[in-house]
PDB file of N, CA and C in Angstrom:
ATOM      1  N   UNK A   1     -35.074  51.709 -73.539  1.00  0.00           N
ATOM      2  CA  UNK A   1     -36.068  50.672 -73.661  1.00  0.00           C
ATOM      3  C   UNK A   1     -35.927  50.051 -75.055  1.00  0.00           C
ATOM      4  N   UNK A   2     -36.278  48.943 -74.943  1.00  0.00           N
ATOM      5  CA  UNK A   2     -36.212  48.155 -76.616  1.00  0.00           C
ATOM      6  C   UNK A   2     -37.325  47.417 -76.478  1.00  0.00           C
ATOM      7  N   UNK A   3     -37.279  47.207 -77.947  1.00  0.00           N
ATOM      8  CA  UNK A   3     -38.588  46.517 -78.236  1.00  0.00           C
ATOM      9  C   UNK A   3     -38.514  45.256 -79.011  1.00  0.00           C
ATOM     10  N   UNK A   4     -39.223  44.132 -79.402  1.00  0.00           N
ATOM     11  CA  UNK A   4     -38.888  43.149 -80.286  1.00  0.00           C
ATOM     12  C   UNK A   4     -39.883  43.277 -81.181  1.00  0.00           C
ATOM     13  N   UNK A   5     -40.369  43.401 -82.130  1.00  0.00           N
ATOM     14  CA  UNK A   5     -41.567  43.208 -83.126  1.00  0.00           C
ATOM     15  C   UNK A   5     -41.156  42.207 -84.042  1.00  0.00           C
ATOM     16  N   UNK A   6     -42.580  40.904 -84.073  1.00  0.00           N
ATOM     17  CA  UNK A   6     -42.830  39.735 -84.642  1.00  0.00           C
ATOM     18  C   UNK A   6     -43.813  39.971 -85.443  1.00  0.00           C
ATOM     19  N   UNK A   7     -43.638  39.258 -86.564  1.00  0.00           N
ATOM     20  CA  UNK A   7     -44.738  39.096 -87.299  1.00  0.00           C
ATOM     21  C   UNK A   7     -45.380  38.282 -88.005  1.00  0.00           C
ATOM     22  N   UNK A   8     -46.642  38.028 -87.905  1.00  0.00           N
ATOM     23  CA  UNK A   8     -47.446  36.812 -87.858  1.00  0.00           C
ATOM     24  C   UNK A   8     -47.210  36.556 -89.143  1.00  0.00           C
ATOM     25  N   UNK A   9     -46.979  35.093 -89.842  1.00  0.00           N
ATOM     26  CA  UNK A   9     -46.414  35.102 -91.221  1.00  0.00           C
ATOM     27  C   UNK A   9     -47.722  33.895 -91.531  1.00  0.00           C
ATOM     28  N   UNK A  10     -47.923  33.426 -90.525  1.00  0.00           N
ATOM     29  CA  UNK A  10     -48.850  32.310 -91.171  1.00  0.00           C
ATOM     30  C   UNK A  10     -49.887  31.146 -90.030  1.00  0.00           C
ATOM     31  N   UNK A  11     -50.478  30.331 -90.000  1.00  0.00           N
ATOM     32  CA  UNK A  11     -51.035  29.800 -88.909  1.00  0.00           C
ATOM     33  C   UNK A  11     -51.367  28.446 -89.286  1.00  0.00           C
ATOM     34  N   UNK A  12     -51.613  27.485 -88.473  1.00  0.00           N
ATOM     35  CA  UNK A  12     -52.287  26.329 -88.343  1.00  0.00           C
ATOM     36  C   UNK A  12     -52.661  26.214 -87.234  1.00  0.00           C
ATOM     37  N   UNK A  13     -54.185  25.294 -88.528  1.00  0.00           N
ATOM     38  CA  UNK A  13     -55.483  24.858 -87.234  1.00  0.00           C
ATOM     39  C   UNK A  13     -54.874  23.962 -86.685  1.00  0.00           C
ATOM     40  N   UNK A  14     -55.351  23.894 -85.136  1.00  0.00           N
ATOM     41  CA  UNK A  14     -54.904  22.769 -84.489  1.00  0.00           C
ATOM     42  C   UNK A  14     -56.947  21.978 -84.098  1.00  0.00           C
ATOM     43  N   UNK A  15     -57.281  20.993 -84.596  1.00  0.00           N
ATOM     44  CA  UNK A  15     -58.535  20.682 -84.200  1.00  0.00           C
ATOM     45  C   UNK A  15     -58.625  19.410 -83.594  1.00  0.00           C
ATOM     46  N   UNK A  16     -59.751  18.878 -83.576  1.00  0.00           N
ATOM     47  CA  UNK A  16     -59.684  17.510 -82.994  1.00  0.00           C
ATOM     48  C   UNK A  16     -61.105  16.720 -83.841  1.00  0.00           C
ATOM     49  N   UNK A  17     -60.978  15.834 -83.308  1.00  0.00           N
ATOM     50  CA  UNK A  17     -61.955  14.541 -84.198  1.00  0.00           C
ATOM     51  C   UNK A  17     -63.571  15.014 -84.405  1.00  0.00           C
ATOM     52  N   UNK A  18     -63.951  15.055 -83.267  1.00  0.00           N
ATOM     53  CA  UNK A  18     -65.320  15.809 -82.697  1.00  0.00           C
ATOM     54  C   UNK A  18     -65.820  16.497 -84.333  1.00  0.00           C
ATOM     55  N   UNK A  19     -67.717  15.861 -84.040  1.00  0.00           N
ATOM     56  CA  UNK A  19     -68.312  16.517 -85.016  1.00  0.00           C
ATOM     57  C   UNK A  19     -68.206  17.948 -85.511  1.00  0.00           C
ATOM     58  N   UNK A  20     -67.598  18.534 -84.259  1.00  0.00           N
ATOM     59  CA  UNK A  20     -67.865  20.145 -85.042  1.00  0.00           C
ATOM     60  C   UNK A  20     -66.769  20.802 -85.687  1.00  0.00           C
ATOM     61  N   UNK A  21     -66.039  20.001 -86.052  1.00  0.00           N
ATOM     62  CA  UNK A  21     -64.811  20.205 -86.340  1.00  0.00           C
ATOM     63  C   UNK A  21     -64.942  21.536 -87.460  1.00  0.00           C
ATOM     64  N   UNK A  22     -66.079  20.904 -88.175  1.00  0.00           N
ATOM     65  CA  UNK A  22     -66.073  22.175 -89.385  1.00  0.00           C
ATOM     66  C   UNK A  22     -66.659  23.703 -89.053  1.00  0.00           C
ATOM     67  N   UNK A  23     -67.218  23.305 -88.400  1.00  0.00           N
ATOM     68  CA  UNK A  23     -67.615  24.521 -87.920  1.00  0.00           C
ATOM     69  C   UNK A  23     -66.512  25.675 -86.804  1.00  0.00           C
ATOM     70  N   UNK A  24     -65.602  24.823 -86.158  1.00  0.00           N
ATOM     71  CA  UNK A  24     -64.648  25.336 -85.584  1.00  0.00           C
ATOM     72  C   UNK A  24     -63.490  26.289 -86.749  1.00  0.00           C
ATOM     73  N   UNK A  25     -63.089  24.847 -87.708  1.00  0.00           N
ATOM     74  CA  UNK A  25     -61.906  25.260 -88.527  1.00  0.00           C
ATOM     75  C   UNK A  25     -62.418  26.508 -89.910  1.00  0.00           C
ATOM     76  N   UNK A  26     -64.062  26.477 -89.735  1.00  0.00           N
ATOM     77  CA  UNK A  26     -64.646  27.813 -90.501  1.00  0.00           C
ATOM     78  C   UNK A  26     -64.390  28.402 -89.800  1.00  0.00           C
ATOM     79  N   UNK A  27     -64.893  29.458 -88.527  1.00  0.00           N
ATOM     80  CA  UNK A  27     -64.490  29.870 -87.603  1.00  0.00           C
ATOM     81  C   UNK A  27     -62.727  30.626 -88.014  1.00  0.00           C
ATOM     82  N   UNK A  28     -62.474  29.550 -87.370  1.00  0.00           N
ATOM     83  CA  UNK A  28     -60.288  30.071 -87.721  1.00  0.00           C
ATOM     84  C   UNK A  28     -60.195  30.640 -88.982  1.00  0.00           C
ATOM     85  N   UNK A  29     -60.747  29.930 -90.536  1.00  0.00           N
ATOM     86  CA  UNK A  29     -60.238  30.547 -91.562  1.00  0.00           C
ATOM     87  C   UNK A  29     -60.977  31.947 -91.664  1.00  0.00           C
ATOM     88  N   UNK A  30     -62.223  31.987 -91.093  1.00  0.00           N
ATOM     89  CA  UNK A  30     -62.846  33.421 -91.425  1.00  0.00           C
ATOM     90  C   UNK A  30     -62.146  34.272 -90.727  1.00  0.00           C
ATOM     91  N   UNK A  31     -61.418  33.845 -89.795  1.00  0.00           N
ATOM     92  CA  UNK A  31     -60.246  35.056 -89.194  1.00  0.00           C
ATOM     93  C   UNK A  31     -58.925  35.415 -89.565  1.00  0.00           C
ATOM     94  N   UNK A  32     -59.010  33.794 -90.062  1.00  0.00           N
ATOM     95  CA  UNK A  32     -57.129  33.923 -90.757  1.00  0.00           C
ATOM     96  C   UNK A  32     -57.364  34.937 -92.334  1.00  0.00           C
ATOM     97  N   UNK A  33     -58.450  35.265 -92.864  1.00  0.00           N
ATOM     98  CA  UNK A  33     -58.996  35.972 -94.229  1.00  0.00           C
ATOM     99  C   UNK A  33     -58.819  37.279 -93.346  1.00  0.00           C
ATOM    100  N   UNK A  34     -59.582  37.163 -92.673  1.00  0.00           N
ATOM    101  CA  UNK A  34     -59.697  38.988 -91.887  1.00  0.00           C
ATOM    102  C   UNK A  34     -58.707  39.461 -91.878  1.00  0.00           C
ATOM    103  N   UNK A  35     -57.769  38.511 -91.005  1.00  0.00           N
ATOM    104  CA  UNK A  35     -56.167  38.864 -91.067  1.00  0.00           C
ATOM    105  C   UNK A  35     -55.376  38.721 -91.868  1.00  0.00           C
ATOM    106  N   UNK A  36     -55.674  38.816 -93.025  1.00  0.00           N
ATOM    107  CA  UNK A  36     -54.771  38.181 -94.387  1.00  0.00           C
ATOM    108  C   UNK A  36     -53.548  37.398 -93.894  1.00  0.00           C
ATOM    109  N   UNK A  37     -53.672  36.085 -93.100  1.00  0.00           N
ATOM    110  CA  UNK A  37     -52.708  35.768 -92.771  1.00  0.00           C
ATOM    111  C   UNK A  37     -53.448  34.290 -93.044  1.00  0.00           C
ATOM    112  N   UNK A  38     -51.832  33.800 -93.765  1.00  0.00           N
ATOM    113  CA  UNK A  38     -51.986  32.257 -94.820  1.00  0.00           C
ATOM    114  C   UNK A  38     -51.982  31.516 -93.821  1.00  0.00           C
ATOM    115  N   UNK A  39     -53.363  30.094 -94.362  1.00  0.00           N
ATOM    116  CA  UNK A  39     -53.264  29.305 -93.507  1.00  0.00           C
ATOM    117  C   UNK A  39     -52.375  27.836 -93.835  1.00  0.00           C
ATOM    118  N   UNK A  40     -51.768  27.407 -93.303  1.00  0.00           N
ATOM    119  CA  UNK A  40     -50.944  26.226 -93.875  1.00  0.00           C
ATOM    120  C   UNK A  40     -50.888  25.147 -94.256  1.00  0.00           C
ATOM    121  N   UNK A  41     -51.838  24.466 -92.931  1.00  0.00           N
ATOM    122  CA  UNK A  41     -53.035  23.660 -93.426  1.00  0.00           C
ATOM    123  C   UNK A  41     -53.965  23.232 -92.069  1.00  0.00           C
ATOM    124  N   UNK A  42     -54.129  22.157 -91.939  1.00  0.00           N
ATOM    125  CA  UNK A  42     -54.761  21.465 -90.289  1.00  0.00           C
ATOM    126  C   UNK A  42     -54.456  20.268 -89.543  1.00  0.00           C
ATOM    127  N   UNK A  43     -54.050  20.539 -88.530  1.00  0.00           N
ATOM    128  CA  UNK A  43     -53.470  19.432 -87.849  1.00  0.00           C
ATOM    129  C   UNK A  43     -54.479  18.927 -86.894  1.00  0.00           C
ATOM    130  N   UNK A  44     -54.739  17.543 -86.671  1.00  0.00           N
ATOM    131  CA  UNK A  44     -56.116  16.762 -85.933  1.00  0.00           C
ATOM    132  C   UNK A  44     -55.421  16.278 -84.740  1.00  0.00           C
ATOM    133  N   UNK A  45     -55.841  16.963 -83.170  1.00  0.00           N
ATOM    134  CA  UNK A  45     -55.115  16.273 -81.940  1.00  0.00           C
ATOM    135  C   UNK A  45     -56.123  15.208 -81.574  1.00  0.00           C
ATOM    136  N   UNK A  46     -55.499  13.985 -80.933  1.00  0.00           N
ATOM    137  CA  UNK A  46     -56.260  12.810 -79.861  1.00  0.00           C
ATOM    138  C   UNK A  46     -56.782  12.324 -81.627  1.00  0.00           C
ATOM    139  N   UNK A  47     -56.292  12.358 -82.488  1.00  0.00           N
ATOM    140  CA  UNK A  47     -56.545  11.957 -83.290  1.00  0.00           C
ATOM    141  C   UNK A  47     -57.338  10.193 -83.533  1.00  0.00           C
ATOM    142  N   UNK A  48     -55.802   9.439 -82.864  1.00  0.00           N
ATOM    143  CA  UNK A  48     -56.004   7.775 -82.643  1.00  0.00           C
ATOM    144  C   UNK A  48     -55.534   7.861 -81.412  1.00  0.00           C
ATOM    145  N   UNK A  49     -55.577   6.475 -80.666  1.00  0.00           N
ATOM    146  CA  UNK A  49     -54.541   5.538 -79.881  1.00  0.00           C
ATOM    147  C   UNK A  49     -53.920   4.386 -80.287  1.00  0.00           C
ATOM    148  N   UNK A  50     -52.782   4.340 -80.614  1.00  0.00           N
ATOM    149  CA  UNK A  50     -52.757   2.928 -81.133  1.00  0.00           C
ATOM    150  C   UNK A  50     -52.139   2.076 -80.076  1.00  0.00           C
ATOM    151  N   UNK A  51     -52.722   0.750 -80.168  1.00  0.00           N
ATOM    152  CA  UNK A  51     -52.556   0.026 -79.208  1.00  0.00           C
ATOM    153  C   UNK A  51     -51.196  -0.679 -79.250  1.00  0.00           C
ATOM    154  N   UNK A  52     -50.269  -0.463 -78.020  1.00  0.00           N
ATOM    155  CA  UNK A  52     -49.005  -0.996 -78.012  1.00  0.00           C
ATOM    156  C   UNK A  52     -48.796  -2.899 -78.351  1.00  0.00           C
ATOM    157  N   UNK A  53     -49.843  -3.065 -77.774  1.00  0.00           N
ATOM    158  CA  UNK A  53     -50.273  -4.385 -78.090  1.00  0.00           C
ATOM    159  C   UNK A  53     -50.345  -5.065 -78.930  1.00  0.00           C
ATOM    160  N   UNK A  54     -51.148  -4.568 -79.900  1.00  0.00           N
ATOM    161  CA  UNK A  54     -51.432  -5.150 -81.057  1.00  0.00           C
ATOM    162  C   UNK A  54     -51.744  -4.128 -82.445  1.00  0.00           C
ATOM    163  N   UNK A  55     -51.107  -3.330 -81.750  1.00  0.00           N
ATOM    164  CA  UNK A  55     -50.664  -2.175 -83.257  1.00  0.00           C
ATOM    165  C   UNK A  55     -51.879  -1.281 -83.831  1.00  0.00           C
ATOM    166  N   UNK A  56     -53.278  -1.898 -83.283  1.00  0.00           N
ATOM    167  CA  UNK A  56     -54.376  -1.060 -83.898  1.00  0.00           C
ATOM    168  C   UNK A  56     -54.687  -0.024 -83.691  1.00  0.00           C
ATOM    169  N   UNK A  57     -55.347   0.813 -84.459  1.00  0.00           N
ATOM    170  CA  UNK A  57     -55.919   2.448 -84.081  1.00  0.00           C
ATOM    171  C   UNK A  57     -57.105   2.409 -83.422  1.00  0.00           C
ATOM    172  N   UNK A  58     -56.871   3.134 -82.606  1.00  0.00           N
ATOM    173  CA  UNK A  58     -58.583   3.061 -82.079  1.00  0.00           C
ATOM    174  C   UNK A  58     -58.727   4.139 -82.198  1.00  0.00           C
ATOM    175  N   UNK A  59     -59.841   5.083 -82.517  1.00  0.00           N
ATOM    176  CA  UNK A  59     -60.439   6.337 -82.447  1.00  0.00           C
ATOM    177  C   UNK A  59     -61.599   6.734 -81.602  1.00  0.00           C
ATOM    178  N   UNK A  60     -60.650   6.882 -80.563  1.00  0.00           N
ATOM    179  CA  UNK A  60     -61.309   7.431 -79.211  1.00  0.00           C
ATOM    180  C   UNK A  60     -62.238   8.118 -78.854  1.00  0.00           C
ATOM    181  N   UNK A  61     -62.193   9.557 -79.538  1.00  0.00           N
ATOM    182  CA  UNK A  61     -63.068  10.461 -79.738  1.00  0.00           C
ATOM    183  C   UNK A  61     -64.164  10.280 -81.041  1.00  0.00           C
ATOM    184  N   UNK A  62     -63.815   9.175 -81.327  1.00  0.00           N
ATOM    185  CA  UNK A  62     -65.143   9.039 -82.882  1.00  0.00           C
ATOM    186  C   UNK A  62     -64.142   9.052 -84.162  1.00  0.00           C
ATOM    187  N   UNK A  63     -65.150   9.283 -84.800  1.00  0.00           N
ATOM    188  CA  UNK A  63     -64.707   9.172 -86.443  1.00  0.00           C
ATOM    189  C   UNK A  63     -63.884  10.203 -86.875  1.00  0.00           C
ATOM    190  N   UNK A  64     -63.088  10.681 -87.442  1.00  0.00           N
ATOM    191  CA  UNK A  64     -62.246  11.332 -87.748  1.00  0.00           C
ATOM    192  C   UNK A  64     -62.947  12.408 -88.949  1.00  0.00           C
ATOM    193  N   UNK A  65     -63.017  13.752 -88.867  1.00  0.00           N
ATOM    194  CA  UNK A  65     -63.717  14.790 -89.841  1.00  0.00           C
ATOM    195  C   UNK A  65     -62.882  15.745 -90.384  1.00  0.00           C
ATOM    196  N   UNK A  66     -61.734  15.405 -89.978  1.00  0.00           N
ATOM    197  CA  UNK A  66     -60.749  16.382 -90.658  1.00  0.00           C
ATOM    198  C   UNK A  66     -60.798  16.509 -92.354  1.00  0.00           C
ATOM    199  N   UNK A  67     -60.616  15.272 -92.751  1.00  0.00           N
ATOM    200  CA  UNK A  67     -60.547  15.072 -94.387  1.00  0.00           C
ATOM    201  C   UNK A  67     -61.812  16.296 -94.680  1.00  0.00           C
ATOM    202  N   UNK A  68     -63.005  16.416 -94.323  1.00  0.00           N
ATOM    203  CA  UNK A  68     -63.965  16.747 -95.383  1.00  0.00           C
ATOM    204  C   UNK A  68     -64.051  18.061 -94.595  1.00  0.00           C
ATOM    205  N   UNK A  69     -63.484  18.454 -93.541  1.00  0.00           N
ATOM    206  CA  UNK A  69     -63.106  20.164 -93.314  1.00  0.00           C
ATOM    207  C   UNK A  69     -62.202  20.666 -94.228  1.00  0.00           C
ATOM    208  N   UNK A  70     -60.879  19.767 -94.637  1.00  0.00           N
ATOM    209  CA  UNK A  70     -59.533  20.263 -95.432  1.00  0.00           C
ATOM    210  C   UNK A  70     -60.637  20.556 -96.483  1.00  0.00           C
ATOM    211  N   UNK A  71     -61.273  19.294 -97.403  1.00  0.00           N
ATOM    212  CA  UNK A  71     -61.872  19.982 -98.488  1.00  0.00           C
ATOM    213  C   UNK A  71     -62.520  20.829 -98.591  1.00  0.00           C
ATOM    214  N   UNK A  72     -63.631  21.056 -97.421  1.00  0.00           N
ATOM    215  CA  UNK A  72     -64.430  21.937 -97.508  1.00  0.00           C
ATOM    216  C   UNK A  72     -63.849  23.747 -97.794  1.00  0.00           C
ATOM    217  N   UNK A  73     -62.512  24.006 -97.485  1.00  0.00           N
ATOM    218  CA  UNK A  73     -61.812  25.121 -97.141  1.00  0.00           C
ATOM    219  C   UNK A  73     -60.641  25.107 -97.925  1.00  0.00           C
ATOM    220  N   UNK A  74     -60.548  24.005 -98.600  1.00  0.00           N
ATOM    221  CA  UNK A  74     -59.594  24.114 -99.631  1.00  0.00           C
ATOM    222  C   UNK A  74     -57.894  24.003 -98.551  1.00  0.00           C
ATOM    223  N   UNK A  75     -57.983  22.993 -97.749  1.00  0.00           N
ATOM    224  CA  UNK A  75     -56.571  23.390 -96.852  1.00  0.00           C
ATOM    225  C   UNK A  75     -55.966  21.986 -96.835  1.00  0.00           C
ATOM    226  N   UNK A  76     -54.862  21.658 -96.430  1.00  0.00           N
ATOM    227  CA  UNK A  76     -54.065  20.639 -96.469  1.00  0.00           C
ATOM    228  C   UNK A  76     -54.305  19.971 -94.709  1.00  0.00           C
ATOM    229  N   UNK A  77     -54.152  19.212 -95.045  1.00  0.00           N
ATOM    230  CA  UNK A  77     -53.756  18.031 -94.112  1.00  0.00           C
ATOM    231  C   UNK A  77     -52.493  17.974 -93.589  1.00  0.00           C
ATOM    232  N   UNK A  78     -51.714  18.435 -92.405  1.00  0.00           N
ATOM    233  CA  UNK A  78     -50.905  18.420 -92.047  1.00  0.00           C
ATOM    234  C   UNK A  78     -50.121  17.165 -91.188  1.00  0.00           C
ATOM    235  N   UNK A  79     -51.136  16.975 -90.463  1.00  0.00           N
ATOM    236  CA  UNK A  79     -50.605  15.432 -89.290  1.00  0.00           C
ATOM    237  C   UNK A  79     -51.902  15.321 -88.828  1.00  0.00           C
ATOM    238  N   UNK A  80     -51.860  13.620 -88.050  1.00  0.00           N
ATOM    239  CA  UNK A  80     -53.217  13.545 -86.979  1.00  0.00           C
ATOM    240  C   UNK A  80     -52.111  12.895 -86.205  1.00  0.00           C
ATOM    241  N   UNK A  81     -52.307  13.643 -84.850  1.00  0.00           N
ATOM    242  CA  UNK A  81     -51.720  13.097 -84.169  1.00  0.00           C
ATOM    243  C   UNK A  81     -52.373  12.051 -82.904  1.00  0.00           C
ATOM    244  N   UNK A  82     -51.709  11.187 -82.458  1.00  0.00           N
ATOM    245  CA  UNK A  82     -51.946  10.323 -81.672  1.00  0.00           C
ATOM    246  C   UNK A  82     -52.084  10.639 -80.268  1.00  0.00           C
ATOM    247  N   UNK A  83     -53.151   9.544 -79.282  1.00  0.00           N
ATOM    248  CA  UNK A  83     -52.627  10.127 -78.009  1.00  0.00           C
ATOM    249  C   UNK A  83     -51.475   8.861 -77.775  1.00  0.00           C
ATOM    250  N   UNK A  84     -50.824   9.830 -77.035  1.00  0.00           N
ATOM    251  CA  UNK A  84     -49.459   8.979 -76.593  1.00  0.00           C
ATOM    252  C   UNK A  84     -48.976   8.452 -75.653  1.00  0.00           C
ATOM    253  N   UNK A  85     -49.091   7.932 -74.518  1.00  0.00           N
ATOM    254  CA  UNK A  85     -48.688   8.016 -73.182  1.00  0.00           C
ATOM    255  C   UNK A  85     -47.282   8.173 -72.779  1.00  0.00           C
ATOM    256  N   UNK A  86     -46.540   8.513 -73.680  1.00  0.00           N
ATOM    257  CA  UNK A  86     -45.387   8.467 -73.739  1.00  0.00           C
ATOM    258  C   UNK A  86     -44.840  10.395 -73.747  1.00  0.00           C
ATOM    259  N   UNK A  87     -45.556  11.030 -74.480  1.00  0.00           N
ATOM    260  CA  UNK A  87     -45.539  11.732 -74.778  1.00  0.00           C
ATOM    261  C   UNK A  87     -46.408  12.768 -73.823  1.00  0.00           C
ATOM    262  N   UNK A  88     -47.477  12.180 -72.942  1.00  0.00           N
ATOM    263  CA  UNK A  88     -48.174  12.781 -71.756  1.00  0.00           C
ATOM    264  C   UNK A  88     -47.168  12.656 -70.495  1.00  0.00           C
ATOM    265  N   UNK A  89     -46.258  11.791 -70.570  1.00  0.00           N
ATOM    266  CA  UNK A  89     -45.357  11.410 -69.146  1.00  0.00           C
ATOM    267  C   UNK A  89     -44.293  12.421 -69.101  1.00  0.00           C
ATOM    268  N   UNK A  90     -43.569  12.782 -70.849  1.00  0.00           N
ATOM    269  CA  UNK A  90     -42.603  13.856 -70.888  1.00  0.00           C
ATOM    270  C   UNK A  90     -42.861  14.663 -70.818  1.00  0.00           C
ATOM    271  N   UNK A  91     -44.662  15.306 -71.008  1.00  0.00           N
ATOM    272  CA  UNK A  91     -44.645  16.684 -70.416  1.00  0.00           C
ATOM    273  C   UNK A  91     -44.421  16.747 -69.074  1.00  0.00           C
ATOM    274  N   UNK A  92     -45.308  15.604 -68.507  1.00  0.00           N
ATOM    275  CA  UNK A  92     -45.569  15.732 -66.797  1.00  0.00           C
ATOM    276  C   UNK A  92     -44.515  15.455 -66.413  1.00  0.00           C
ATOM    277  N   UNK A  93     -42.755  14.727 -67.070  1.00  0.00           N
ATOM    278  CA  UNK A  93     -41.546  14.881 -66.022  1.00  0.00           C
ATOM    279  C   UNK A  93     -41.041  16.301 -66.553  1.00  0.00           C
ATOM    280  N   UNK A  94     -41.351  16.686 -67.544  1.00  0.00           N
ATOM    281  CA  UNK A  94     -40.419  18.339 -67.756  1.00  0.00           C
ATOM    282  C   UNK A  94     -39.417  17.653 -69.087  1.00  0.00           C
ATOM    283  N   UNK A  95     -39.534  16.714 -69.765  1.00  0.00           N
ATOM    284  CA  UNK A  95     -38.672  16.147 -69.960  1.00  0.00           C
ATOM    285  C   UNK A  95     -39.255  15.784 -71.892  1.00  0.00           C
ATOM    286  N   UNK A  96     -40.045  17.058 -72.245  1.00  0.00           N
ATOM    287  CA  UNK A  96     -40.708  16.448 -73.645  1.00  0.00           C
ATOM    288  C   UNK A  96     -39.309  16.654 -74.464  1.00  0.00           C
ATOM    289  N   UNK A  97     -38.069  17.919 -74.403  1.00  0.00           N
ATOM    290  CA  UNK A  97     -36.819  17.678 -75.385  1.00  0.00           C
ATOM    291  C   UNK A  97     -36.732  15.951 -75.473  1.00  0.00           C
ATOM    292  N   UNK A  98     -36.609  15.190 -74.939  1.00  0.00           N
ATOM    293  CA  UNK A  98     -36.325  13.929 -74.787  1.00  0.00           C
ATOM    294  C   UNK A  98     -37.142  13.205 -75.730  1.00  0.00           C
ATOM    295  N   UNK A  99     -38.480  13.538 -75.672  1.00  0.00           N
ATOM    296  CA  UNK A  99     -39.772  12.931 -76.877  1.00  0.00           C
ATOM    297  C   UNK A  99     -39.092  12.175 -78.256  1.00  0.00           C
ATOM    298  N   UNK A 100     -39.696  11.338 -78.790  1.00  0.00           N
ATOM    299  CA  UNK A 100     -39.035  11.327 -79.989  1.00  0.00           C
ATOM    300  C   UNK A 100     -40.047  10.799 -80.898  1.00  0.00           C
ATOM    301  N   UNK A 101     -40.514  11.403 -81.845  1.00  0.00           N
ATOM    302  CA  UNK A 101     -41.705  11.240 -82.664  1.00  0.00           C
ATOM    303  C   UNK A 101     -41.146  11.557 -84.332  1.00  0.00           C
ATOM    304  N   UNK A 102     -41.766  11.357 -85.157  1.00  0.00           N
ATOM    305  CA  UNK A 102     -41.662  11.646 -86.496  1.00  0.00           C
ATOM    306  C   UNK A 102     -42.854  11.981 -86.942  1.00  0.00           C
ATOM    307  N   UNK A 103     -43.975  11.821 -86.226  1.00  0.00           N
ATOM    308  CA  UNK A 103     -45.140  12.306 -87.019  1.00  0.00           C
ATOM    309  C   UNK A 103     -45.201  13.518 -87.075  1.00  0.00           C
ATOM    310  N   UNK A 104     -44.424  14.760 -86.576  1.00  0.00           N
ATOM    311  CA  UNK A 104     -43.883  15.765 -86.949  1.00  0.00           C
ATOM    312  C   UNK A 104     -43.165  16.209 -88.389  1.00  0.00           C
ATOM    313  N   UNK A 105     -42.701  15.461 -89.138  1.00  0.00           N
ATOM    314  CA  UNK A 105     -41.414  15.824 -89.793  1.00  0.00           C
ATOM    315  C   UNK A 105     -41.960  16.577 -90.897  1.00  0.00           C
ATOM    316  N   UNK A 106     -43.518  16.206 -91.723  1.00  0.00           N
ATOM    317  CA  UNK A 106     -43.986  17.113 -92.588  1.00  0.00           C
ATOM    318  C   UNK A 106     -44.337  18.349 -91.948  1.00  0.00           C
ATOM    319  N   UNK A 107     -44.643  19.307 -90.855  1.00  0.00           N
ATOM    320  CA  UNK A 107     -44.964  20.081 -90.370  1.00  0.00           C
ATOM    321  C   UNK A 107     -43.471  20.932 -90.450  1.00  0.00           C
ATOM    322  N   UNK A 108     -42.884  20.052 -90.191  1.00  0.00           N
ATOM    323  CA  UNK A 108     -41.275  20.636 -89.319  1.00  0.00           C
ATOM    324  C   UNK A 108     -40.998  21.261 -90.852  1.00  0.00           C
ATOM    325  N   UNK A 109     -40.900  20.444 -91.753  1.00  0.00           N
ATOM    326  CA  UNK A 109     -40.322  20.537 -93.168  1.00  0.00           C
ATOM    327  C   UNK A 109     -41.167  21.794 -93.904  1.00  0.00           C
ATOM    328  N   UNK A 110     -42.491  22.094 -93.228  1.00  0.00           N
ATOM    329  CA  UNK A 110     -43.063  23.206 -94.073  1.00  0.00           C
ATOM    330  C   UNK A 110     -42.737  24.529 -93.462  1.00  0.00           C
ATOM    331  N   UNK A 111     -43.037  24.798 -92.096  1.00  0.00           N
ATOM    332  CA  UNK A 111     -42.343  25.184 -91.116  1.00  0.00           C
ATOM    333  C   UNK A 111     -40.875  25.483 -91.568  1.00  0.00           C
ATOM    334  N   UNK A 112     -39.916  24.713 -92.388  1.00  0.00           N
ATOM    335  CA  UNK A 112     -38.557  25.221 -92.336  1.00  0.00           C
ATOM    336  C   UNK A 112     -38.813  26.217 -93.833  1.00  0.00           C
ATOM    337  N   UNK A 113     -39.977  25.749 -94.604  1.00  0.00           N
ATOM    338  CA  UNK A 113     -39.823  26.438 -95.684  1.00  0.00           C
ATOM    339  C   UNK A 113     -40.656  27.768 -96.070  1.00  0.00           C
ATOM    340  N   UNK A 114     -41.198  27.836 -94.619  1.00  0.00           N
ATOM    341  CA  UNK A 114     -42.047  29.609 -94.807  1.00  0.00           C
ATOM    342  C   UNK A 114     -41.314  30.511 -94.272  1.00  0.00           C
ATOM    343  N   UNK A 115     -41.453  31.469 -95.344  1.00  0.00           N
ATOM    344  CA  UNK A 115     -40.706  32.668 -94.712  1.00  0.00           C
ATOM    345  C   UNK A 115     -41.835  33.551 -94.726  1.00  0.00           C
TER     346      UNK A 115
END
């Protein structure tokens, strides 16, 4: 028999726009402390939509509360990501390798640099 053992090196919040945001991403850090495990920073989903149309953001779910959770907890800002329809179609064909986004690349880049 074999075994694989992983080990948790670090985490990010994944949250969303919604008022309770702070109260959620307290929540996560009072666990990521329990677990002495570093948090990296916070990433905001359904963040915007921006309109193919005419380029604007709309904020779907409301006002955006991430900024004054990061401060509140002392954590970084990682990405807000967008909804995409582009990016909802490649999950639903099987086909997200194909995706092609950059609002990833600071995540990817911190991500390459934790050990």
């Amino acid at each position: 028999m074999s075994y694989i053992f992983c080990r948790l090196i670090a985490i990010i919040i994944v949250t969303s726009p919604q008022e309770l945001v702070s109260m959620i991403v307290g929540k996560a850090v009072k666990m990521a402390a329990m677990m002495q495990i570093p948090i990296l920073g916070l990433i905001e989903n359904y963040s915007y939509f921006q309109c193919p149309d005419n380029g604007k953001k709309y904020h779907i779910f409301g006002p955006s509360h991430l900024q004054a959770a990061a401060d509140a907890y002392g954590l970084k800002i990682l990405a807000e990501l967008p909804i995409d329809p582009d990016l909802a179609a490649a999950c639903d064909s099987g086909n997200i390798e194909n995706y092609q986004t950059n609002i990833l690349d600071n995540v990817i880049n911190i991500l390459k640099n934790t050990k």
